[in-house]
N, C-alpha and C. Protein backbone atom coordinates (compact mmCIF):
# COMPACT_ATOMS: atom_id res chain seq x y z
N UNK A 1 0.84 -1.18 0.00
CA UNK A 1 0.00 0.00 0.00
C UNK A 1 0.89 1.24 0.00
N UNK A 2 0.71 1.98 -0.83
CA UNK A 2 1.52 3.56 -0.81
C UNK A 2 0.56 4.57 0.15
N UNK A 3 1.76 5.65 0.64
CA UNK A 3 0.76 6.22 1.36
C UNK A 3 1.21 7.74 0.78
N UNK A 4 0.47 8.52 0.70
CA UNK A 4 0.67 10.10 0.32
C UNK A 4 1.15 10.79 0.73
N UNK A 5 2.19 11.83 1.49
CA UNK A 5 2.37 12.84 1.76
C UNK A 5 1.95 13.96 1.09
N UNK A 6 1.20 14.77 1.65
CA UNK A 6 0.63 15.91 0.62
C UNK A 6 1.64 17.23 1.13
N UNK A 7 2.18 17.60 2.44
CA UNK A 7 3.09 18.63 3.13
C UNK A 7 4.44 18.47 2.53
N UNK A 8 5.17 19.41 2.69
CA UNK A 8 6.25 19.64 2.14
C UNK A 8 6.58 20.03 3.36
N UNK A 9 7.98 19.67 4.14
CA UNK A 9 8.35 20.12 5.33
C UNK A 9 9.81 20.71 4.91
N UNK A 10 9.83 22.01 5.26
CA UNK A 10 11.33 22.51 5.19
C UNK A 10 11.42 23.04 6.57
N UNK A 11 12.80 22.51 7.02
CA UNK A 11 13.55 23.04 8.35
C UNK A 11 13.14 24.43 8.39
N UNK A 12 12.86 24.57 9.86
CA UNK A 12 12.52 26.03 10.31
C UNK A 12 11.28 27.16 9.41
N UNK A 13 10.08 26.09 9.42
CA UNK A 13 9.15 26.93 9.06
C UNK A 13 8.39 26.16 9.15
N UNK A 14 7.95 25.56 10.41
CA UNK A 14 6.71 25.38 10.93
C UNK A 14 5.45 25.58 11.01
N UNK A 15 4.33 25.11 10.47
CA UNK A 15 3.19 25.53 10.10
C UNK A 15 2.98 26.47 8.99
N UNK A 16 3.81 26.47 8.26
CA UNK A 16 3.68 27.55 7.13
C UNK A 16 3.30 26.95 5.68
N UNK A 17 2.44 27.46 5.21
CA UNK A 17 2.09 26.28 3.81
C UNK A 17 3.51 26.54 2.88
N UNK A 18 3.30 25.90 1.62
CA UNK A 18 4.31 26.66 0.52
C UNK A 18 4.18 27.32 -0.20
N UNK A 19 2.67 27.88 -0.72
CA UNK A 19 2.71 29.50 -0.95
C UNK A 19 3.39 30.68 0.15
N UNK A 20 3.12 30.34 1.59
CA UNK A 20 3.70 31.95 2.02
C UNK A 20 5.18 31.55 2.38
N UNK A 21 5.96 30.47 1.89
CA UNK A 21 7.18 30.43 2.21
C UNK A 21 7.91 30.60 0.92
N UNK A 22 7.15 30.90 0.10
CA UNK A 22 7.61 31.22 -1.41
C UNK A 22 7.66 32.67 -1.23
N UNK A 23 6.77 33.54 -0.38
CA UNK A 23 6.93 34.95 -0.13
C UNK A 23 7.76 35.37 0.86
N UNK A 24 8.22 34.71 1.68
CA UNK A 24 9.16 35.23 2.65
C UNK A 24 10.56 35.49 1.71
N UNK A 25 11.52 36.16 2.71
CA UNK A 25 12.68 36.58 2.23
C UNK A 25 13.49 35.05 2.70
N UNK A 26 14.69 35.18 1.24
CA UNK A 26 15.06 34.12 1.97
C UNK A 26 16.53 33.98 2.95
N UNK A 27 16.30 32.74 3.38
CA UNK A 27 17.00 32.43 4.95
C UNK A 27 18.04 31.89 4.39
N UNK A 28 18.36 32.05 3.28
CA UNK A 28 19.82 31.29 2.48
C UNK A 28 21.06 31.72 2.57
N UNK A 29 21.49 32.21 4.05
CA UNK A 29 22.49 33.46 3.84
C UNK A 29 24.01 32.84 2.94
N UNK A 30 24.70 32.70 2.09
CA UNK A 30 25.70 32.27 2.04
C UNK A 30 25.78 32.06 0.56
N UNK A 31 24.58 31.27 0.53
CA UNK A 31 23.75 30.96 -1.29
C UNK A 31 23.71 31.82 -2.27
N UNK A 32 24.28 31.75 -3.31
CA UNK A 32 23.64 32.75 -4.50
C UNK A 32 22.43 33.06 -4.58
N UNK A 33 22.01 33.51 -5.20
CA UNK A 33 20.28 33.77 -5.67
C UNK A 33 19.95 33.92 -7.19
N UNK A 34 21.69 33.68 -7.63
CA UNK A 34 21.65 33.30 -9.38
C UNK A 34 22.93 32.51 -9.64
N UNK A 35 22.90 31.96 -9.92
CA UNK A 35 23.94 30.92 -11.19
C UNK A 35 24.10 31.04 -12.20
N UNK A 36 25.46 31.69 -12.11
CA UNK A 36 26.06 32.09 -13.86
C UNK A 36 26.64 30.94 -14.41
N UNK A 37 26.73 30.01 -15.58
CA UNK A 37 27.70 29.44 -16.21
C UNK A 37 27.89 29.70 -18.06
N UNK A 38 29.65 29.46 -18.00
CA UNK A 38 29.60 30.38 -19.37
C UNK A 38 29.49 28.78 -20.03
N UNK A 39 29.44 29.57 -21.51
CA UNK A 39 29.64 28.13 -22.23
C UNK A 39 29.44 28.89 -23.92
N UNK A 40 30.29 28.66 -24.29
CA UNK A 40 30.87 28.84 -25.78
C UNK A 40 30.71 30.33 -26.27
N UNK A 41 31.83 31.40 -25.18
CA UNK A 41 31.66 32.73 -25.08
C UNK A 41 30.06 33.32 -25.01
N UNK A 42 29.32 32.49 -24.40
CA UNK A 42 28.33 33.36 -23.89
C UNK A 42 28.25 33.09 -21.77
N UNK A 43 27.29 33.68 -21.66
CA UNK A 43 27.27 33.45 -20.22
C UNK A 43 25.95 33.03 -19.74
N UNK A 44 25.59 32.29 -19.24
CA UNK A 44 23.99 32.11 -18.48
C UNK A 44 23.95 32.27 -17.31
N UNK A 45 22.67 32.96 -17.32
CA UNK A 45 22.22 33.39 -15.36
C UNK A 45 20.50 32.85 -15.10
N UNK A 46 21.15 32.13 -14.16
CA UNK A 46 20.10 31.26 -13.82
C UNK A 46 19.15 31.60 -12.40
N UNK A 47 18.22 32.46 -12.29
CA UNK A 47 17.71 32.47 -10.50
C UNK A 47 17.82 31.33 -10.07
N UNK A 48 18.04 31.38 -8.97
CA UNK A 48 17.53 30.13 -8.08
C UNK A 48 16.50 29.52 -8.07
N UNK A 49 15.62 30.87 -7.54
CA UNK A 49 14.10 30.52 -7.19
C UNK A 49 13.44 30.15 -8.48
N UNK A 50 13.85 30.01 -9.40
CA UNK A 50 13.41 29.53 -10.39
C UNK A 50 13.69 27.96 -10.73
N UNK A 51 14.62 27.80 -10.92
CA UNK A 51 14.77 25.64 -10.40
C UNK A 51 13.73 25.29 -9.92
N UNK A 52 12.84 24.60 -10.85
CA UNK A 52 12.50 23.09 -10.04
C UNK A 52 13.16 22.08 -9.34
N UNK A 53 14.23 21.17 -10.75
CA UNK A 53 14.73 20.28 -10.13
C UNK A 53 16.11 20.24 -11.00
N UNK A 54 16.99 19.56 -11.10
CA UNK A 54 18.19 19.39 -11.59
C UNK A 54 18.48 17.81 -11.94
N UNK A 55 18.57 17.41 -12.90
CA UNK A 55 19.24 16.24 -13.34
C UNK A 55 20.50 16.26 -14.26
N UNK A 56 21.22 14.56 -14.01
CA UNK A 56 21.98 14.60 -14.72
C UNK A 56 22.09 14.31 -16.23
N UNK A 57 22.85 14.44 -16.83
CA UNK A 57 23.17 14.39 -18.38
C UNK A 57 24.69 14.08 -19.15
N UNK A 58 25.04 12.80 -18.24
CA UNK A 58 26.66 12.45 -18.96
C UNK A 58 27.25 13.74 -18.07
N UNK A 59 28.03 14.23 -18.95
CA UNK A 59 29.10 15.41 -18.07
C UNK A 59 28.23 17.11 -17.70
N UNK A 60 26.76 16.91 -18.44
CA UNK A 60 26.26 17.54 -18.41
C UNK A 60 24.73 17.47 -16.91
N UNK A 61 24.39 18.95 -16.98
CA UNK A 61 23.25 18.97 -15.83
C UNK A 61 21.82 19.38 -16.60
N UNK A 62 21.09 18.97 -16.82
CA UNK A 62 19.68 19.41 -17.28
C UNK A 62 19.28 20.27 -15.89
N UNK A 63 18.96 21.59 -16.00
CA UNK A 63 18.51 22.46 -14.98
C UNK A 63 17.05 23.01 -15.64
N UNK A 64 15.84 22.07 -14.88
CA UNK A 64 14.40 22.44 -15.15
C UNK A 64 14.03 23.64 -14.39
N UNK A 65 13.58 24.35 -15.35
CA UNK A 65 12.58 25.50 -14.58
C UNK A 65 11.06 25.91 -15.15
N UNK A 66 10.37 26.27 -15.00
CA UNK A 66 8.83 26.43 -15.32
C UNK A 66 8.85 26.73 -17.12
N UNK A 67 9.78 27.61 -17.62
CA UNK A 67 9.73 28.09 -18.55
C UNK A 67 11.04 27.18 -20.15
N UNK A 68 11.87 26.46 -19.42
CA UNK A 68 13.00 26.17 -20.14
C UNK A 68 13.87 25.49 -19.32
N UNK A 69 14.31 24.55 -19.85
CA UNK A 69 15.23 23.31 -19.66
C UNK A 69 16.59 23.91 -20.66
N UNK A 70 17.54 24.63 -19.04
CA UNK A 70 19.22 24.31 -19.39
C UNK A 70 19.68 23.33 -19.26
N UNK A 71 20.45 23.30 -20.55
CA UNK A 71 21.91 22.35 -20.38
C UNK A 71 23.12 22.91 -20.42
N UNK A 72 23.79 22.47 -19.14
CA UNK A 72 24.76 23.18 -18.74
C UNK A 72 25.71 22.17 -18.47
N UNK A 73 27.30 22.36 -18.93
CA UNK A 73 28.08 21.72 -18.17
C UNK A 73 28.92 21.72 -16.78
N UNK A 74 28.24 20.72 -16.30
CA UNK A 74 28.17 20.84 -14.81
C UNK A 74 28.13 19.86 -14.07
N UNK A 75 28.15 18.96 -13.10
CA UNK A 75 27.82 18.16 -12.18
C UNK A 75 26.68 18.09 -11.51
N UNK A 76 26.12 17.07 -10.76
CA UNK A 76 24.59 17.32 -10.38
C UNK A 76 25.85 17.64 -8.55
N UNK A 77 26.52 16.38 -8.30
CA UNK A 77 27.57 17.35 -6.90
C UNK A 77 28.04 18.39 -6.72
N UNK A 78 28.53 19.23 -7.91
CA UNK A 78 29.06 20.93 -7.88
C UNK A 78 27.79 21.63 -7.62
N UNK A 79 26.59 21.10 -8.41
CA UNK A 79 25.21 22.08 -8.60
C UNK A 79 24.67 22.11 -6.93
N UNK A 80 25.16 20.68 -6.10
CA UNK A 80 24.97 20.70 -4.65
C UNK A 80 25.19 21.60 -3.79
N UNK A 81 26.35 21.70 -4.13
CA UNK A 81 27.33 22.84 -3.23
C UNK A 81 26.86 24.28 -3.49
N UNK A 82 26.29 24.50 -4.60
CA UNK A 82 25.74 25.95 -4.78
C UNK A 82 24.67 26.10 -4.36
N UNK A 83 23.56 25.23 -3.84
CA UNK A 83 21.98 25.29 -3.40
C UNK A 83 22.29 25.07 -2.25
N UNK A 84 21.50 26.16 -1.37
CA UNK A 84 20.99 25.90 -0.27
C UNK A 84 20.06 24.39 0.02
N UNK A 85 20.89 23.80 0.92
CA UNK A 85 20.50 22.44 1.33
C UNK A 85 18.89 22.58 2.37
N UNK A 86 18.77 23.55 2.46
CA UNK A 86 17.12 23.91 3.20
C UNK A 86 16.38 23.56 1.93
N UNK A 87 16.52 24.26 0.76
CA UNK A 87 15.51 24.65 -0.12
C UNK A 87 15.65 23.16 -1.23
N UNK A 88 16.89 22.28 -1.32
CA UNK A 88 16.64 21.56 -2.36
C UNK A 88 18.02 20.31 -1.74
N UNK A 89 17.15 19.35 -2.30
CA UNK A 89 17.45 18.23 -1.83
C UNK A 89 17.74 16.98 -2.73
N UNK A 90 18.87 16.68 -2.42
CA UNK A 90 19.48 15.41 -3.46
C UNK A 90 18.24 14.36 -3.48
N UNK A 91 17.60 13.61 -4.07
CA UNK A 91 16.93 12.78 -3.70
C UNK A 91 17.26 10.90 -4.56
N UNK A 92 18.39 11.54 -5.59
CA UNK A 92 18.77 10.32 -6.02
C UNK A 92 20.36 10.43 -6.53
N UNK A 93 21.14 9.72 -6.78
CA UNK A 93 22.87 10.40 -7.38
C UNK A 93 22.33 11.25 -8.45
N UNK A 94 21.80 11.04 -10.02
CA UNK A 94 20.97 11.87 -10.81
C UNK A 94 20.37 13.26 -10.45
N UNK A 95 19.46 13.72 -9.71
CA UNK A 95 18.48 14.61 -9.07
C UNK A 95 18.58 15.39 -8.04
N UNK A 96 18.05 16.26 -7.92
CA UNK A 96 18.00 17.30 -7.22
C UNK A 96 16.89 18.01 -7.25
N UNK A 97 15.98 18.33 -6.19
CA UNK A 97 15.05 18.83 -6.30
C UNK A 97 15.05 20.24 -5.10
N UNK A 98 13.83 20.83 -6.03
CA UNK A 98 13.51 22.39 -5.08
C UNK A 98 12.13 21.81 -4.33
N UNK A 99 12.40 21.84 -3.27
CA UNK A 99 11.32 21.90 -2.32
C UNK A 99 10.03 22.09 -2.49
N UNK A 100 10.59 23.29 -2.60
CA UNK A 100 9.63 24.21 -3.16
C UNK A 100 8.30 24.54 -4.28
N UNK A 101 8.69 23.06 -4.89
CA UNK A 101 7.93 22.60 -6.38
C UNK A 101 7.35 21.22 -6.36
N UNK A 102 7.55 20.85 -5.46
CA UNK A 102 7.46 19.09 -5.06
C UNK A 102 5.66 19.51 -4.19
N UNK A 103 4.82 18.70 -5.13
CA UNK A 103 3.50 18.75 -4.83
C UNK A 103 2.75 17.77 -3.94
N UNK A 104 3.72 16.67 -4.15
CA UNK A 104 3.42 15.09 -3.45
C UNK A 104 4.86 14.15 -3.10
N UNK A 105 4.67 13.18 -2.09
CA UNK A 105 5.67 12.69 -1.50
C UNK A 105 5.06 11.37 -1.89
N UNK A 106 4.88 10.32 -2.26
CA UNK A 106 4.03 9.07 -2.38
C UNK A 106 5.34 7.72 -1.48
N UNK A 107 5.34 7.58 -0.75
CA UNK A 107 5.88 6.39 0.16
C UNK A 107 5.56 4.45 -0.51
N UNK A 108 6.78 4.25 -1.37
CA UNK A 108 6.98 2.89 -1.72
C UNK A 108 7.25 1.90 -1.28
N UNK A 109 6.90 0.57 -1.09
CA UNK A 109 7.79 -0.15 -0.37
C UNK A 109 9.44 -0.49 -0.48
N UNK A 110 9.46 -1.19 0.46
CA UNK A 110 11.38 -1.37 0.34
C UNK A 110 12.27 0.47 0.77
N UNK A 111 11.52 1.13 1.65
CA UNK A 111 11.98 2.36 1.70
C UNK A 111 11.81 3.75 0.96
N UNK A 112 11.25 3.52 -0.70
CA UNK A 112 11.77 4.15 -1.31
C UNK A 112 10.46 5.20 -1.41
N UNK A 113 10.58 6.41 -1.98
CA UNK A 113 9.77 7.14 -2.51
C UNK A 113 9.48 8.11 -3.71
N UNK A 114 8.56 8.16 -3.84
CA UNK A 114 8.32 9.09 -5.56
C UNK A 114 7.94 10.40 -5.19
N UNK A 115 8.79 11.75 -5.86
CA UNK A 115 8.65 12.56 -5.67
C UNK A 115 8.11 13.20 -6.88
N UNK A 116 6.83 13.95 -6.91
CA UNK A 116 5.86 14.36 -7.64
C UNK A 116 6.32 15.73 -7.71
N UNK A 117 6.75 16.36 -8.64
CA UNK A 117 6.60 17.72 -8.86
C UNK A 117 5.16 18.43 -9.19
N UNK A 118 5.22 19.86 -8.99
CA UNK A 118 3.93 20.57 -9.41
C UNK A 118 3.45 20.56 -10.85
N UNK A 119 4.65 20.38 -11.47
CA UNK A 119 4.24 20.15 -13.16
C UNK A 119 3.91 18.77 -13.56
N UNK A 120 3.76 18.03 -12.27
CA UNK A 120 3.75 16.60 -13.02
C UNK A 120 5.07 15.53 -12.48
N UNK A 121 5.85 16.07 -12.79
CA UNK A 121 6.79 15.19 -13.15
C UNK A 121 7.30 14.56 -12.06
N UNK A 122 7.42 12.99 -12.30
CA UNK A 122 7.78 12.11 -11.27
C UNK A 122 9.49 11.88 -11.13
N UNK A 123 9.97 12.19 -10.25
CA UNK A 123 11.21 11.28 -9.96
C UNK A 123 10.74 10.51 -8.99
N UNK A 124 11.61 9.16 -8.82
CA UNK A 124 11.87 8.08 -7.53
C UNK A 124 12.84 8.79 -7.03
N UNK A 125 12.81 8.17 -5.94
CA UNK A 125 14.10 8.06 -4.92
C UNK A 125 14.67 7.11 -5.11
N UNK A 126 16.26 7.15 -4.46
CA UNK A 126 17.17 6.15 -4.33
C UNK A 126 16.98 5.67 -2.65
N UNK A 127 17.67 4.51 -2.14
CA UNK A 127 17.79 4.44 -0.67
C UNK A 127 18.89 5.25 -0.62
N UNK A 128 19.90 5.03 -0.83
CA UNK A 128 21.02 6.05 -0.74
C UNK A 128 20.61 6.98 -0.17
N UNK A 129 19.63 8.20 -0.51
CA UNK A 129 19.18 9.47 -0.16
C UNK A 129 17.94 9.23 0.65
N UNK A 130 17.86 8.62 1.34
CA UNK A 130 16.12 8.29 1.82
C UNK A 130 16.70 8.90 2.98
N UNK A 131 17.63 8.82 4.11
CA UNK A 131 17.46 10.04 5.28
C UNK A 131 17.20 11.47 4.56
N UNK A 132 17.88 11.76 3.55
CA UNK A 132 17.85 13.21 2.80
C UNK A 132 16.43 13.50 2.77
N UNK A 133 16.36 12.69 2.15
CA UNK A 133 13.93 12.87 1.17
C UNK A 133 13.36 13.17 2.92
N UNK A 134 13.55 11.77 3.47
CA UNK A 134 12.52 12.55 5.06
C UNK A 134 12.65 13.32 5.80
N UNK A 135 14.47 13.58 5.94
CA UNK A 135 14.65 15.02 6.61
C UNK A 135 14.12 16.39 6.21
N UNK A 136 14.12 16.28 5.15
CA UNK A 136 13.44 17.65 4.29
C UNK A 136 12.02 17.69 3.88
N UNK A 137 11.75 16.64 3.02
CA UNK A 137 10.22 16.57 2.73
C UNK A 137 9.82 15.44 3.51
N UNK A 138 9.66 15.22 3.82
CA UNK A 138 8.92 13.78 4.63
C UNK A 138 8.58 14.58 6.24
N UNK A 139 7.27 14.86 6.71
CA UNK A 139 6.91 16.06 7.94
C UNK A 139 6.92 14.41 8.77
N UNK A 140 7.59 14.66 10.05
CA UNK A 140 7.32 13.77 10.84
C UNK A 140 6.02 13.86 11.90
């Protein structure tokens, strides 16, 4: 039997849905709030708050956002180190997700879980990352 999570739990914002934590300022002190990468004398700038999720692509990173899918060369581990670990969460070696966009949590057997974005789109989880998925999205 699967069971649903419909909450999205991010550290230190208790009772707050994810519309008004999309309006607060954010608590990212350290984090960019854009991502530049060049690539064949041009340059790209990426908001943050704009990421959905991040996958990999060979040496490359597919970086989803509402409007357009970059490909960037990059790592989905370098792309780690630049996101605030509050707001987005490894959930498989491949993936990376924004919190923030994740509509449903669905609980599999054998540990694992499917993470539902707002547009649809399904990733699984790995076990590997399963403390990651419940520390962040998974509300105890």
């Amino acid at each position: 039997m699967q069971t649903a999570i419909d909450l999205v739990h991010v550290p230190g914002t208790a009772g707050q849905s994810t519309p008004e934590l999309a309006r607060e300022p954010r608590l990212d002190a350290g984090f960019p709030s854009r991502l530049l990468f060049r690539d064949t004398g041009r340059t790209l700038g990426i908001d943050v708050d704009e990421i959905d999720w991040v996958e990999a692509a060979g040496n490359y990173v597919q970086i989803y956002t509402a409007r357009k899918v970059h490909l960037v060369r990059h790592t989905v581990k370098a792309m780690q180190t630049k996101l605030d670990p509050c707001r987005f969460v490894r959930v498989r070696p491949s993936a990376i997700v924004n919190v923030l966009a994740v509509a449903r949590v669905v609980h599999r057997p054998g540990g694992e879980y499917v993470v539902t974005l707002r547009d649809g789109v399904q990733i699984p989880t790995s076990r590997g990352f399963r403390a990651d998925v419940e520390r962040v999205l998974v509300r105890r």
